[in-house]
N, C-alpha and C. Protein backbone atom coordinates (compact mmCIF):
# COMPACT_ATOMS: atom_id res chain seq x y z
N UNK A 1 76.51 59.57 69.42
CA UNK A 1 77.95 59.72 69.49
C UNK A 1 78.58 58.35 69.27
N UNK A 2 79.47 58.31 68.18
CA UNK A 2 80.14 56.85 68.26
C UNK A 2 81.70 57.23 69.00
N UNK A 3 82.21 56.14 68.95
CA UNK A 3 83.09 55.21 69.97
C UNK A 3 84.71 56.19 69.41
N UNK A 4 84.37 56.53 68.31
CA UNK A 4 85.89 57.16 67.96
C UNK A 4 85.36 58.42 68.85
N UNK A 5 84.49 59.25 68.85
CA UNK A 5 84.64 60.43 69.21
C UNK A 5 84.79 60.37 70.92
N UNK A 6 84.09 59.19 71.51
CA UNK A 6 84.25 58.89 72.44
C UNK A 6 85.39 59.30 73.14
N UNK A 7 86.36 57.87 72.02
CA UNK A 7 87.95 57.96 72.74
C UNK A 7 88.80 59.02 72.08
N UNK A 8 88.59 59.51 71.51
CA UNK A 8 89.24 61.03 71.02
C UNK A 8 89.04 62.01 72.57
N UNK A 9 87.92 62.11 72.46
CA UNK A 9 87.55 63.37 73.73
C UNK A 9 88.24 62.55 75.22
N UNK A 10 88.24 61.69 75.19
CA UNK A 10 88.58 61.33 76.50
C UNK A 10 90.46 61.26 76.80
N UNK A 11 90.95 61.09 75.19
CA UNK A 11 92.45 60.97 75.11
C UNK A 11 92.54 62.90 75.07
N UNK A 12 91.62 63.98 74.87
CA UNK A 12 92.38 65.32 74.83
C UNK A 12 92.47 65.66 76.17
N UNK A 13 91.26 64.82 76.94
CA UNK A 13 90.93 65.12 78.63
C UNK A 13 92.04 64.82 79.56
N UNK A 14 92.49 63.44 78.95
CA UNK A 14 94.16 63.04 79.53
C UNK A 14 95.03 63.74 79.06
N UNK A 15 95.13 64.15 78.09
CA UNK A 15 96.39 65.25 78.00
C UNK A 15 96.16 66.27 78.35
N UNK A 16 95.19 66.81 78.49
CA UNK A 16 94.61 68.38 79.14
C UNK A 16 95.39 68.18 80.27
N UNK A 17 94.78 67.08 81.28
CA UNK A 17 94.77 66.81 82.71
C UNK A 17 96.06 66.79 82.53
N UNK A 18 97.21 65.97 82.25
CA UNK A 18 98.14 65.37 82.45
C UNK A 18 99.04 67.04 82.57
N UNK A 19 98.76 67.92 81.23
CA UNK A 19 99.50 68.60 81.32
C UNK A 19 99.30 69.83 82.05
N UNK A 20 97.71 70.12 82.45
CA UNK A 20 97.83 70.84 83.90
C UNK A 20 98.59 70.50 85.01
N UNK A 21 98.39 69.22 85.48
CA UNK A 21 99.07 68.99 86.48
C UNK A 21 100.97 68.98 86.62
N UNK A 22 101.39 69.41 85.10
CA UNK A 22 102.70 69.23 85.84
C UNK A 22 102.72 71.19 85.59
N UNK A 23 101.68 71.62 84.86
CA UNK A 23 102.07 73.14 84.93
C UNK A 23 101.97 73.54 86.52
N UNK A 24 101.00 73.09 86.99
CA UNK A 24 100.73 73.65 88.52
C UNK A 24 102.08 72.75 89.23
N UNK A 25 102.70 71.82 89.39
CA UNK A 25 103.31 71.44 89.91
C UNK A 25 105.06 72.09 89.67
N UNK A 26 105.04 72.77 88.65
CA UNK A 26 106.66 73.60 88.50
C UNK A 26 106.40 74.94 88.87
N UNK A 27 104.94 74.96 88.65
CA UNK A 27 104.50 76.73 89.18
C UNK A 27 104.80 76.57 90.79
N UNK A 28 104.69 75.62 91.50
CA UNK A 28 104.47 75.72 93.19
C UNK A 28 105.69 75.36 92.98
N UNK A 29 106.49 74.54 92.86
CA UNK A 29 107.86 74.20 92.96
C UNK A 29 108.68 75.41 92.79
N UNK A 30 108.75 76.30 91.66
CA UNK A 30 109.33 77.29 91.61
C UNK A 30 109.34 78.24 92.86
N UNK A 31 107.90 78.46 93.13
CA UNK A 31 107.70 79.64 94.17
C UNK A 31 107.87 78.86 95.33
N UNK A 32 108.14 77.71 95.87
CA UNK A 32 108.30 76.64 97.08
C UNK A 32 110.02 77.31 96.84
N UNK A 33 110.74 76.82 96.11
CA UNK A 33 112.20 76.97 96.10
C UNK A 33 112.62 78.78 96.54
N UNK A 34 111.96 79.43 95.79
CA UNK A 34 112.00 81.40 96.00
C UNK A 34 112.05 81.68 97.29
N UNK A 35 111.15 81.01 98.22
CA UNK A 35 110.47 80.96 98.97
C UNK A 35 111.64 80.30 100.52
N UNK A 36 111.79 78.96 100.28
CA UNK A 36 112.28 78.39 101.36
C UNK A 36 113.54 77.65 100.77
N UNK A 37 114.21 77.80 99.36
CA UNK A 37 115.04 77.25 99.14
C UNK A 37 116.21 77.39 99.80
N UNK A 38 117.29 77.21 99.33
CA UNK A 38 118.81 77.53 100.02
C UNK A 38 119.40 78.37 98.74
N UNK A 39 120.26 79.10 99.15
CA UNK A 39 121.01 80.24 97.71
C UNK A 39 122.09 79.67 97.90
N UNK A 40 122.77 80.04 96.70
CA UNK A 40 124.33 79.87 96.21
C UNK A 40 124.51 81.12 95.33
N UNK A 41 126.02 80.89 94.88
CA UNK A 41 126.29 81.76 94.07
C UNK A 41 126.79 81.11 93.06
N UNK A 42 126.19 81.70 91.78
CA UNK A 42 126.37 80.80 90.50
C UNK A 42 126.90 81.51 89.52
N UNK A 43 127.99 81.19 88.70
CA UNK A 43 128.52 81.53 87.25
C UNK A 43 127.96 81.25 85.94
N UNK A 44 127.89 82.20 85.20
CA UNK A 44 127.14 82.00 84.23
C UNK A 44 128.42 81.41 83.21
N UNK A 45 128.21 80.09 82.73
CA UNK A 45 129.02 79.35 81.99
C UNK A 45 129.04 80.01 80.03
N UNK A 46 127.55 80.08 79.79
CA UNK A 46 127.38 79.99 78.69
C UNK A 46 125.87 80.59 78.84
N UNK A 47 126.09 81.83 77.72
CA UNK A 47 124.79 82.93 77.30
C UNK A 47 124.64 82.31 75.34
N UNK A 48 122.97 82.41 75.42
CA UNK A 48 122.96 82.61 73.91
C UNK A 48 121.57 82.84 73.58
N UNK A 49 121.52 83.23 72.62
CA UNK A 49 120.01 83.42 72.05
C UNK A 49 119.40 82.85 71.23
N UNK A 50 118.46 82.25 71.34
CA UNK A 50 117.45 81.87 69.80
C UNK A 50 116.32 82.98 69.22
N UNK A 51 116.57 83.04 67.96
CA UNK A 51 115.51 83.78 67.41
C UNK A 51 114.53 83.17 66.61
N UNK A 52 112.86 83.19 66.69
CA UNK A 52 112.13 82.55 65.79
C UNK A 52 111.34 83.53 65.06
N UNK A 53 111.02 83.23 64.02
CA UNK A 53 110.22 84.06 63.03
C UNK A 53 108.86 83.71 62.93
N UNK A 54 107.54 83.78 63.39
CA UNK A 54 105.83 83.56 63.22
C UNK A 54 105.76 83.37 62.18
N UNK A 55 106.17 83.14 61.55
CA UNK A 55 105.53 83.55 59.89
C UNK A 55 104.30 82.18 59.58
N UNK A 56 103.22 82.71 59.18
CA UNK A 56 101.72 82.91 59.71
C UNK A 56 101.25 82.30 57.70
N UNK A 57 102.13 82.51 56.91
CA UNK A 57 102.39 82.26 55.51
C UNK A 57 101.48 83.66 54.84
N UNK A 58 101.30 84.54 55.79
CA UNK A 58 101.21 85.36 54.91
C UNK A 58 102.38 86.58 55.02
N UNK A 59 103.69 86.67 54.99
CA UNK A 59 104.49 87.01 55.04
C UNK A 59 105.35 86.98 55.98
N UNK A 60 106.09 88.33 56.28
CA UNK A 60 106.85 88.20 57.77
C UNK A 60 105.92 88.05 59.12
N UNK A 61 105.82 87.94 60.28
CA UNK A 61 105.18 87.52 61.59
C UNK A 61 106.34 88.50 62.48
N UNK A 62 105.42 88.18 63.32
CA UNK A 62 106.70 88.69 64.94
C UNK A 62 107.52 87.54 64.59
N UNK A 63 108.39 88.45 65.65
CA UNK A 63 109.80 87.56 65.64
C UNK A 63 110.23 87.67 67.34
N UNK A 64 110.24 86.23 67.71
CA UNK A 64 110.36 85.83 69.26
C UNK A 64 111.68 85.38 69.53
N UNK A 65 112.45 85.99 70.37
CA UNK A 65 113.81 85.99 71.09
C UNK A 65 113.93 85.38 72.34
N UNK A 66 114.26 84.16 72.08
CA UNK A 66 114.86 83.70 73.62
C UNK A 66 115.78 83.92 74.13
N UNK A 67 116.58 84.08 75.45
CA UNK A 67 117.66 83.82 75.44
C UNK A 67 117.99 82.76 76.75
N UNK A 68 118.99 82.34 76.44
CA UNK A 68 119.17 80.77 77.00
C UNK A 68 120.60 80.88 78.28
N UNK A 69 120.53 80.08 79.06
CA UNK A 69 121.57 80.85 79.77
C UNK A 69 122.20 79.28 80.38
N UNK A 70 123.39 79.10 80.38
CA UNK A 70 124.02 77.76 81.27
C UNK A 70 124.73 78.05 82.72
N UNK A 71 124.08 77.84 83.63
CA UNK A 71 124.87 78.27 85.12
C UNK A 71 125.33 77.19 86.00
N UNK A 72 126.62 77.18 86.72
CA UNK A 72 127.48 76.60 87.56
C UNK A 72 127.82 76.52 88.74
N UNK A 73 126.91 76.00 89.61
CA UNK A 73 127.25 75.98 91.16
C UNK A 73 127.54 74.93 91.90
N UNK A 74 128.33 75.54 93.03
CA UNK A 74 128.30 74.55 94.24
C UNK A 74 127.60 74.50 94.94
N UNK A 75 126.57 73.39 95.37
CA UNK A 75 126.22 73.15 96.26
C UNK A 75 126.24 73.38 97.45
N UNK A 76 125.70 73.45 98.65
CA UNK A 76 126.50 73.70 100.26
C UNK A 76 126.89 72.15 100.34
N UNK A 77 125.75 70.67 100.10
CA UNK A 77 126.18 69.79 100.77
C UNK A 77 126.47 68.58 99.14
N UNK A 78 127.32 68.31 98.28
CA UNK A 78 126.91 67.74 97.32
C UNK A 78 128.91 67.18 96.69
N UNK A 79 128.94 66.14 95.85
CA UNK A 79 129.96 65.63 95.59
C UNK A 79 130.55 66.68 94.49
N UNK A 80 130.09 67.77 94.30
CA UNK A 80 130.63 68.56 92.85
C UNK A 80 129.90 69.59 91.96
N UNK A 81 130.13 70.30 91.33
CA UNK A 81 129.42 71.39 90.47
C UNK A 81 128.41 70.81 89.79
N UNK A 82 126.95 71.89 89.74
CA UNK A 82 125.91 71.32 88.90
C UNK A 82 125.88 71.96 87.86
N UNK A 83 125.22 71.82 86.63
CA UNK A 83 125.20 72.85 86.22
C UNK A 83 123.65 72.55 85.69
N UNK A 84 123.18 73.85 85.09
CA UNK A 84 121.81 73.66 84.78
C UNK A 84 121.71 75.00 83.48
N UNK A 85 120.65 74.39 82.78
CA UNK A 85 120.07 75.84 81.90
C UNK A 85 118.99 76.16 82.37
N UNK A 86 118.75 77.51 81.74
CA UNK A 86 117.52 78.07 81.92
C UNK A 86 117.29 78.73 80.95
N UNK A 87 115.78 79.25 80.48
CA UNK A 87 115.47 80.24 79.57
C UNK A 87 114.77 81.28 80.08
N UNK A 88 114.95 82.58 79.60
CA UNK A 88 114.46 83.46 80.75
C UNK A 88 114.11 85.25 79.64
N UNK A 89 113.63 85.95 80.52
CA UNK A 89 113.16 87.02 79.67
C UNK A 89 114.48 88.08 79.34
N UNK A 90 115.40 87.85 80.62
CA UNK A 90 116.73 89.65 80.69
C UNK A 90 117.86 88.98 80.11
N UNK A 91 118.06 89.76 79.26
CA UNK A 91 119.01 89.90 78.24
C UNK A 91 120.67 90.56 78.75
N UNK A 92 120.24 90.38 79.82
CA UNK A 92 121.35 91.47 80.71
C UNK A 92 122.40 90.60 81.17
N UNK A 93 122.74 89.39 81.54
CA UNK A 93 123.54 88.31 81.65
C UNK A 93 124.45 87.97 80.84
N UNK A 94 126.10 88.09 81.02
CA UNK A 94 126.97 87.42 80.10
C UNK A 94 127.81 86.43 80.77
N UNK A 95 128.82 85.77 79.82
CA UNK A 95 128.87 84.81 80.05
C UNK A 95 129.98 85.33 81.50
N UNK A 96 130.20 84.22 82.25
CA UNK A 96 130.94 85.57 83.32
C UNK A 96 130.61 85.96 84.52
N UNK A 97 129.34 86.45 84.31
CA UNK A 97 128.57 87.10 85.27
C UNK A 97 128.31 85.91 86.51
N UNK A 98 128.08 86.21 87.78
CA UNK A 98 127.95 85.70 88.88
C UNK A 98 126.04 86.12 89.19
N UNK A 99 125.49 84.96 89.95
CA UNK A 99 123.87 85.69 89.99
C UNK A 99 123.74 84.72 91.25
N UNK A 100 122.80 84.93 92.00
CA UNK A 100 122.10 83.95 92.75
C UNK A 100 121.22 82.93 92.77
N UNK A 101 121.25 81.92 92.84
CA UNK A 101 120.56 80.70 92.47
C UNK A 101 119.73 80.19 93.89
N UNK A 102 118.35 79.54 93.46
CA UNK A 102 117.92 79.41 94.36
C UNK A 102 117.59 77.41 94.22
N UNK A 103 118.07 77.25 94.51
CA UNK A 103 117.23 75.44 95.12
C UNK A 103 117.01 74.44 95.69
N UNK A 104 116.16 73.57 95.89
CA UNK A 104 115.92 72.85 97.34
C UNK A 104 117.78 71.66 97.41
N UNK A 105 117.93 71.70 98.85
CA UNK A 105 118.76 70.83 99.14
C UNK A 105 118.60 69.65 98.27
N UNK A 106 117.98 68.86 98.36
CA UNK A 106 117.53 67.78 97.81
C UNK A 106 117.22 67.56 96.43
N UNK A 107 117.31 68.70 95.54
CA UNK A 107 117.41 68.37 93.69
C UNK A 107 118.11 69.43 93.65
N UNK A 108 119.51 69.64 93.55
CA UNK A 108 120.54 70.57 93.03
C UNK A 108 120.24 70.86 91.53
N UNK A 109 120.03 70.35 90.97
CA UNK A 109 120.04 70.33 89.59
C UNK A 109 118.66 70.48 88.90
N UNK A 110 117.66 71.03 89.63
CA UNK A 110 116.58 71.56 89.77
C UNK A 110 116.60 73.56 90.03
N UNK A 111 117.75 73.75 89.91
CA UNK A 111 117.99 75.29 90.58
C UNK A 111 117.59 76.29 89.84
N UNK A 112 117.35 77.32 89.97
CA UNK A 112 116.70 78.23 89.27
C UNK A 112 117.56 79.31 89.93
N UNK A 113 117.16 80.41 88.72
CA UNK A 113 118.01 81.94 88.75
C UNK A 113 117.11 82.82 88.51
N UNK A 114 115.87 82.42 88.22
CA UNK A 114 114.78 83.53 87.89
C UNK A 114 113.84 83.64 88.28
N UNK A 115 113.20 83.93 89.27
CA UNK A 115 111.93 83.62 89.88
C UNK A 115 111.05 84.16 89.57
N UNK A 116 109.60 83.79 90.17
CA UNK A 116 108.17 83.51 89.84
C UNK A 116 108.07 84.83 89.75
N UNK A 117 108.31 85.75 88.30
CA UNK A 117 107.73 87.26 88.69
C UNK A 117 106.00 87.44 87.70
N UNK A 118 105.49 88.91 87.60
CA UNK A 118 104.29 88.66 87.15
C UNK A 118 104.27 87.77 85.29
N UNK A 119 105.71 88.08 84.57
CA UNK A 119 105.12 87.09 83.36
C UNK A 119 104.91 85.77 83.70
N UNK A 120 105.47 85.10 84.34
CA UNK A 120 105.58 83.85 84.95
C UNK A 120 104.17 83.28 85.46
N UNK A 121 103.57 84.45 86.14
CA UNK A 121 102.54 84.18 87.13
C UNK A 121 101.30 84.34 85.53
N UNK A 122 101.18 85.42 84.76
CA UNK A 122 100.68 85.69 83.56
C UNK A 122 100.53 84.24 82.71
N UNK A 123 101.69 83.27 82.87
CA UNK A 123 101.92 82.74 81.61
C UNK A 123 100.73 81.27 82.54
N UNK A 124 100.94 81.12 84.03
CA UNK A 124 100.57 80.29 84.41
C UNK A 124 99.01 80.43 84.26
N UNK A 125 98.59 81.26 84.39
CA UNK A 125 97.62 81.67 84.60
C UNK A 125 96.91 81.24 82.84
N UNK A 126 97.04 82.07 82.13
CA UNK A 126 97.09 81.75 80.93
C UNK A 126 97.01 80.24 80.42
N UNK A 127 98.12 79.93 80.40
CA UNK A 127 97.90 78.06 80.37
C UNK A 127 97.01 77.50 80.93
N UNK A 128 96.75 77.48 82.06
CA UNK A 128 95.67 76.78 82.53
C UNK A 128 94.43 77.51 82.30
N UNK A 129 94.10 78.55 81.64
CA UNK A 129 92.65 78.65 81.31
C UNK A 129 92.41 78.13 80.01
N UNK A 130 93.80 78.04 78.64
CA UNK A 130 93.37 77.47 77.81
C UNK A 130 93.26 75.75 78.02
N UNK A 131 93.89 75.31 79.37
CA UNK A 131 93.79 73.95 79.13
C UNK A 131 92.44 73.45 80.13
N UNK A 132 91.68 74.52 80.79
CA UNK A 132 90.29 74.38 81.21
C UNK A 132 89.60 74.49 80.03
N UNK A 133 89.54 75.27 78.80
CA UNK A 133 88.54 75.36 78.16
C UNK A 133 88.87 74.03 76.88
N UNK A 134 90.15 73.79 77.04
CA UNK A 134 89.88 72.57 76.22
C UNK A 134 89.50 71.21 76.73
N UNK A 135 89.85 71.20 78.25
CA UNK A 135 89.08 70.33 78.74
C UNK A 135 87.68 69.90 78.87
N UNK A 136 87.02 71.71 78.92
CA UNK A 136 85.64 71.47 78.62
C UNK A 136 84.94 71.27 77.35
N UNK A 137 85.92 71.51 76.19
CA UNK A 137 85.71 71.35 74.96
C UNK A 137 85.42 69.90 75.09
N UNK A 138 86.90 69.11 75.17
CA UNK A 138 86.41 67.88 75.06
C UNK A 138 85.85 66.98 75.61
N UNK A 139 85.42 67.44 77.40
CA UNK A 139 84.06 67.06 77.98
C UNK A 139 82.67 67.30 77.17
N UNK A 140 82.52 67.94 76.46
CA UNK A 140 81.09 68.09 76.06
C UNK A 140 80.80 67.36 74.52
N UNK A 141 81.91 66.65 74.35
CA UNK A 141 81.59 65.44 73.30
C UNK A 141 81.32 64.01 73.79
N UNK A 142 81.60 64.12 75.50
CA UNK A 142 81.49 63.14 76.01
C UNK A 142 80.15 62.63 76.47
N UNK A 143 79.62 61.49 76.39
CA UNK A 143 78.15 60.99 76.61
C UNK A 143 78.23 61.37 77.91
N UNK A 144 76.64 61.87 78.08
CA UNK A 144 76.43 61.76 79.41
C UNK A 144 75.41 60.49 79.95
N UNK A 145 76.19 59.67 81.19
CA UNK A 145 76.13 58.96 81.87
C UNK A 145 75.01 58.75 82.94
């Protein structure tokens, strides 16, 4: 094994790592906030959607719909309105609409409107098995010691 493949495998291991750890760390944060946060009541400022097209070059692909949402609250203890986005699966939100927000005293602007349901839990789950098996991918180019 030479020295490039070396530091190749060891730079995918740091980004593997790097980016497990902040997936597990917004996954517990989310369900920490669901959980023991503080609620408000929040206005939805601004609704919109993005649409993307797969296209795979062998013609049309699925076509993936986000929709994007901007919400407005007060705080219980804070100098003024936060506002925050989110992207989320229900299409059911306009601009207008009032929802409940959940987040810790201490990062207002951290708040969330959608909590940890099973896609969420699916998607976490998911991510971190492809970023175990690429970790082990690029462990096994690594010399053993």
């Amino acid at each position: 094994m030479n020295v490039g493949e070396t530091v190749w495998s060891s730079g995918v291991l740091a980004i593997a790592g790097w980016a497990a750890f902040h997936v597990i760390r917004n996954h517990l944060r989310l369900r920490r906030v669901w959980r023991t946060g503080t609620t408000a009541r929040a206005r939805c400022v601004a609704a919109w959607t993005t649409t993307r097209l797969s296209n795979s070059g062998k013609g049309a692909g699925p076509v993936t719909t986000t929709h994007h949402y901007r919400f407005q609250f007060w705080p219980r203890v804070g100098p003024g309105p936060v506002l925050f986005e989110e992207e989320a699966t229900p299409g059911d939100i306009s601009r207008g609409d009032e929802v409940t927000v959940y987040y810790e005293a201490a990062h207002p602007e951290q708040a969330t409107a959608f909590g940890p349901g099973r896609r969420s839990t699916w998607e976490f789950v998911g991510t971190l098995a492809f970023l175990a098996a690429l970790m082990v991918l690029a462990g096994s180019f690594l010399p053993v010691w």
